[in-house]
Protein backbone atom coordinates (compact mmCIF):
# COMPACT_ATOMS: atom_id res chain seq x y z
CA UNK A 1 47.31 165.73 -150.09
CA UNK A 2 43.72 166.87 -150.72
CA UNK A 3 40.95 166.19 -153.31
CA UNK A 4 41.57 168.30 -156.60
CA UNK A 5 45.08 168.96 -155.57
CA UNK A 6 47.28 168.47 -159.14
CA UNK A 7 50.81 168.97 -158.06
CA UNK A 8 52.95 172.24 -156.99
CA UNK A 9 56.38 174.28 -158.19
CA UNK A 10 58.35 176.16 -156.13
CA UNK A 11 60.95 178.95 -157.05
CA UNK A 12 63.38 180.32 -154.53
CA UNK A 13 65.60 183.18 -154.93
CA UNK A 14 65.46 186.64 -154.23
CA UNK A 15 61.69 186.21 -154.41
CA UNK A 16 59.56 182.85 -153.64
CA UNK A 17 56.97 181.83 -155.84
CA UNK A 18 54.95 178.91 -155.46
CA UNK A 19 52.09 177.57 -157.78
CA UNK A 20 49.89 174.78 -156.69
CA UNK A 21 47.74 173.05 -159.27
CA UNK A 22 44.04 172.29 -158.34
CA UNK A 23 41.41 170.56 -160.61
CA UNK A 24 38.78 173.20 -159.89
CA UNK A 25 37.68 176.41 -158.21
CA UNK A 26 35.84 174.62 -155.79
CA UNK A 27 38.69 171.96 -155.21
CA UNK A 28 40.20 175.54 -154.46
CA UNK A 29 37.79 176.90 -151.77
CA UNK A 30 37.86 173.53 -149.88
CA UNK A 31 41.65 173.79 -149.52
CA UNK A 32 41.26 177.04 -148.65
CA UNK A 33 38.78 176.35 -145.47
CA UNK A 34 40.85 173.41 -144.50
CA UNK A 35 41.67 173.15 -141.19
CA UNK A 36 45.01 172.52 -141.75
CA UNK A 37 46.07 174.78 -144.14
CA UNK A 38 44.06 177.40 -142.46
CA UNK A 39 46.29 176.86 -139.22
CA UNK A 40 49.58 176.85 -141.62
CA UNK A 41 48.01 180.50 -143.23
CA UNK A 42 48.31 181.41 -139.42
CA UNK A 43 52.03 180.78 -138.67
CA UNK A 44 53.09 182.06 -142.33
CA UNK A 45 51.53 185.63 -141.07
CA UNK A 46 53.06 185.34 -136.94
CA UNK A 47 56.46 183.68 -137.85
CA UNK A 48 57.79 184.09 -142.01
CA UNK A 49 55.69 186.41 -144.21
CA UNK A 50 55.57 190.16 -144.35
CA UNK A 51 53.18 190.06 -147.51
CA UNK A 52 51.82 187.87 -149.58
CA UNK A 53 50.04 187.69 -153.20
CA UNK A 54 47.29 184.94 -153.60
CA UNK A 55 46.44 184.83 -157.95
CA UNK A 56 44.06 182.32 -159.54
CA UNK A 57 44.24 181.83 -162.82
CA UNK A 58 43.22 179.28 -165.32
CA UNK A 59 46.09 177.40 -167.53
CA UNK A 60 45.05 177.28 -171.13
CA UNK A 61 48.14 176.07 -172.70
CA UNK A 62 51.62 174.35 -171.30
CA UNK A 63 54.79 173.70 -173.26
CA UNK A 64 58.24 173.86 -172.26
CA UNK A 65 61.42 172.50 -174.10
CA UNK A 66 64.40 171.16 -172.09
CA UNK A 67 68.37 170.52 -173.68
């Protein structure tokens, strides 16, 4: 994938939400002004989104419990 990149979730329903895991801010901005990805931003806007909602935020504490 790409340097900093931690892992990603997906949700699909009525509503998709994604969440991608980075190590940094910075590890942030280079994904963000990769070539790539900025070609893949592209197509979401011509062929699959209407809007979009782009939120950083840092993770202080994770716990879950699972049956």
């Amino acid at each position: 994938m790409h340097e900093g990149f931690l892992g990603v979730e997906s949700a699909r329903n009525d509503i998709v939400i994604t969440v991608s895991y980075w190590k940094s801010l910075e590890a942030i901005k280079n994904w963000k002004q990769n070539l790539d990805h900025l070609d893949a931003q592209q197509l979401g806007v011509s062929k699959w989104y209407e809007k979009y909602t782009v939120r950083i935020a840092l993770v202080e504490k994770e716990y879950s419990f699972e049956k």
